[in-house]
Protein backbone atom coordinates (compact mmCIF):
# COMPACT_ATOMS: atom_id res chain seq x y z
CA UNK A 1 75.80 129.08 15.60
CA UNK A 2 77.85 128.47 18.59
CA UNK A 3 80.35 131.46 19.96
CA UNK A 4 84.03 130.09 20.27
CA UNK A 5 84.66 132.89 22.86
CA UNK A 6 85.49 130.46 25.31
CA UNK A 7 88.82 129.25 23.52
CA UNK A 8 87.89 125.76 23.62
CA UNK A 9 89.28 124.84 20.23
CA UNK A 10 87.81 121.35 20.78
CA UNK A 11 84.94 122.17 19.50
CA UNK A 12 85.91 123.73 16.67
CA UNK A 13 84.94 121.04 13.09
CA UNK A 14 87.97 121.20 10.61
CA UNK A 15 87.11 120.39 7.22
CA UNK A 16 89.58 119.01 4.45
CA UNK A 17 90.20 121.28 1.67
CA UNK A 18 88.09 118.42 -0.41
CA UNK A 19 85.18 118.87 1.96
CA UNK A 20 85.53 122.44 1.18
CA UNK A 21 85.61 122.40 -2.61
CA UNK A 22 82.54 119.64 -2.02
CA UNK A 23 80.26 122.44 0.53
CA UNK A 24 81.00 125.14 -1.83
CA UNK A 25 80.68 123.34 -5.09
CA UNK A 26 84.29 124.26 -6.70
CA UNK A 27 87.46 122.61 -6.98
CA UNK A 28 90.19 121.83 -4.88
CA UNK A 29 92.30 124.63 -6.76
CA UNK A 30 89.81 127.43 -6.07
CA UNK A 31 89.65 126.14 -1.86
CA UNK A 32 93.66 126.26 -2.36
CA UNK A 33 93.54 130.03 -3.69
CA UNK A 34 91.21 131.25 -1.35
CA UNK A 35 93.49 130.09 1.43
CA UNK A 36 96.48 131.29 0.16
CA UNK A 37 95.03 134.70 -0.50
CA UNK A 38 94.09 134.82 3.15
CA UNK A 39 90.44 135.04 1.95
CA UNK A 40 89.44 131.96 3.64
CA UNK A 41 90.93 131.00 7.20
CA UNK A 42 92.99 128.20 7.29
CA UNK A 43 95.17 125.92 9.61
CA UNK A 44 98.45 124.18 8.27
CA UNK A 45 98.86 120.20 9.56
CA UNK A 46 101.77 118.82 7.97
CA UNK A 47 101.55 119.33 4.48
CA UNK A 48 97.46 119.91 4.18
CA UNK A 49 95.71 122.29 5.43
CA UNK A 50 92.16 121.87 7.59
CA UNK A 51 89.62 124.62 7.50
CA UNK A 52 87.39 125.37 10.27
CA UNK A 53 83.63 125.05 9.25
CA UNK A 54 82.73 128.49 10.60
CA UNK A 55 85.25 129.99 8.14
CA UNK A 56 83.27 128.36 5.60
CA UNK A 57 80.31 129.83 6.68
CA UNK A 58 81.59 133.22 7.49
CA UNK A 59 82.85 133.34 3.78
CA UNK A 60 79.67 132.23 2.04
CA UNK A 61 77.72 134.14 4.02
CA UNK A 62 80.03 137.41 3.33
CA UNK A 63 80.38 136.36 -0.69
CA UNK A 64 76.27 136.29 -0.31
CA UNK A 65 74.58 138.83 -2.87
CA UNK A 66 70.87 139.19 -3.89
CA UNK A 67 70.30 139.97 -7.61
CA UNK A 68 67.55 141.77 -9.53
């Protein structure tokens, strides 16, 4: 995974809140509660919002839990 400690927000992949819902196989509705909670890190453009892809990551990989 690359390390955005440089600041170069160019490189940063923002996903639609439909990609979202797509990557972590739930609706639009539970992307849109997530990011108003301030669970998952979002950025506002107009009227939509984008998501970066390592916020996706970073939240799957917290929500992550082994059973048995």
């Amino acid at each position: 995974m690359a390390s955005h400690s440089s600041g170069d927000i160019s490189e940063v992949k923002f996903l639609t809140v439909a990609e979202v819902a797509a990557v972590m196989r739930v609706s639009k509705m539970t992307v849109y509660r997530l990011v108003h909670s301030g669970e998952l890190d979002a950025v506002r453009v107009g009227r939509s919002f984008r998501v970066p892809e390592d916020a996706v990551n970073d939240y799957l990989r917290k929500s992550f839990f082994q059973t048995g």
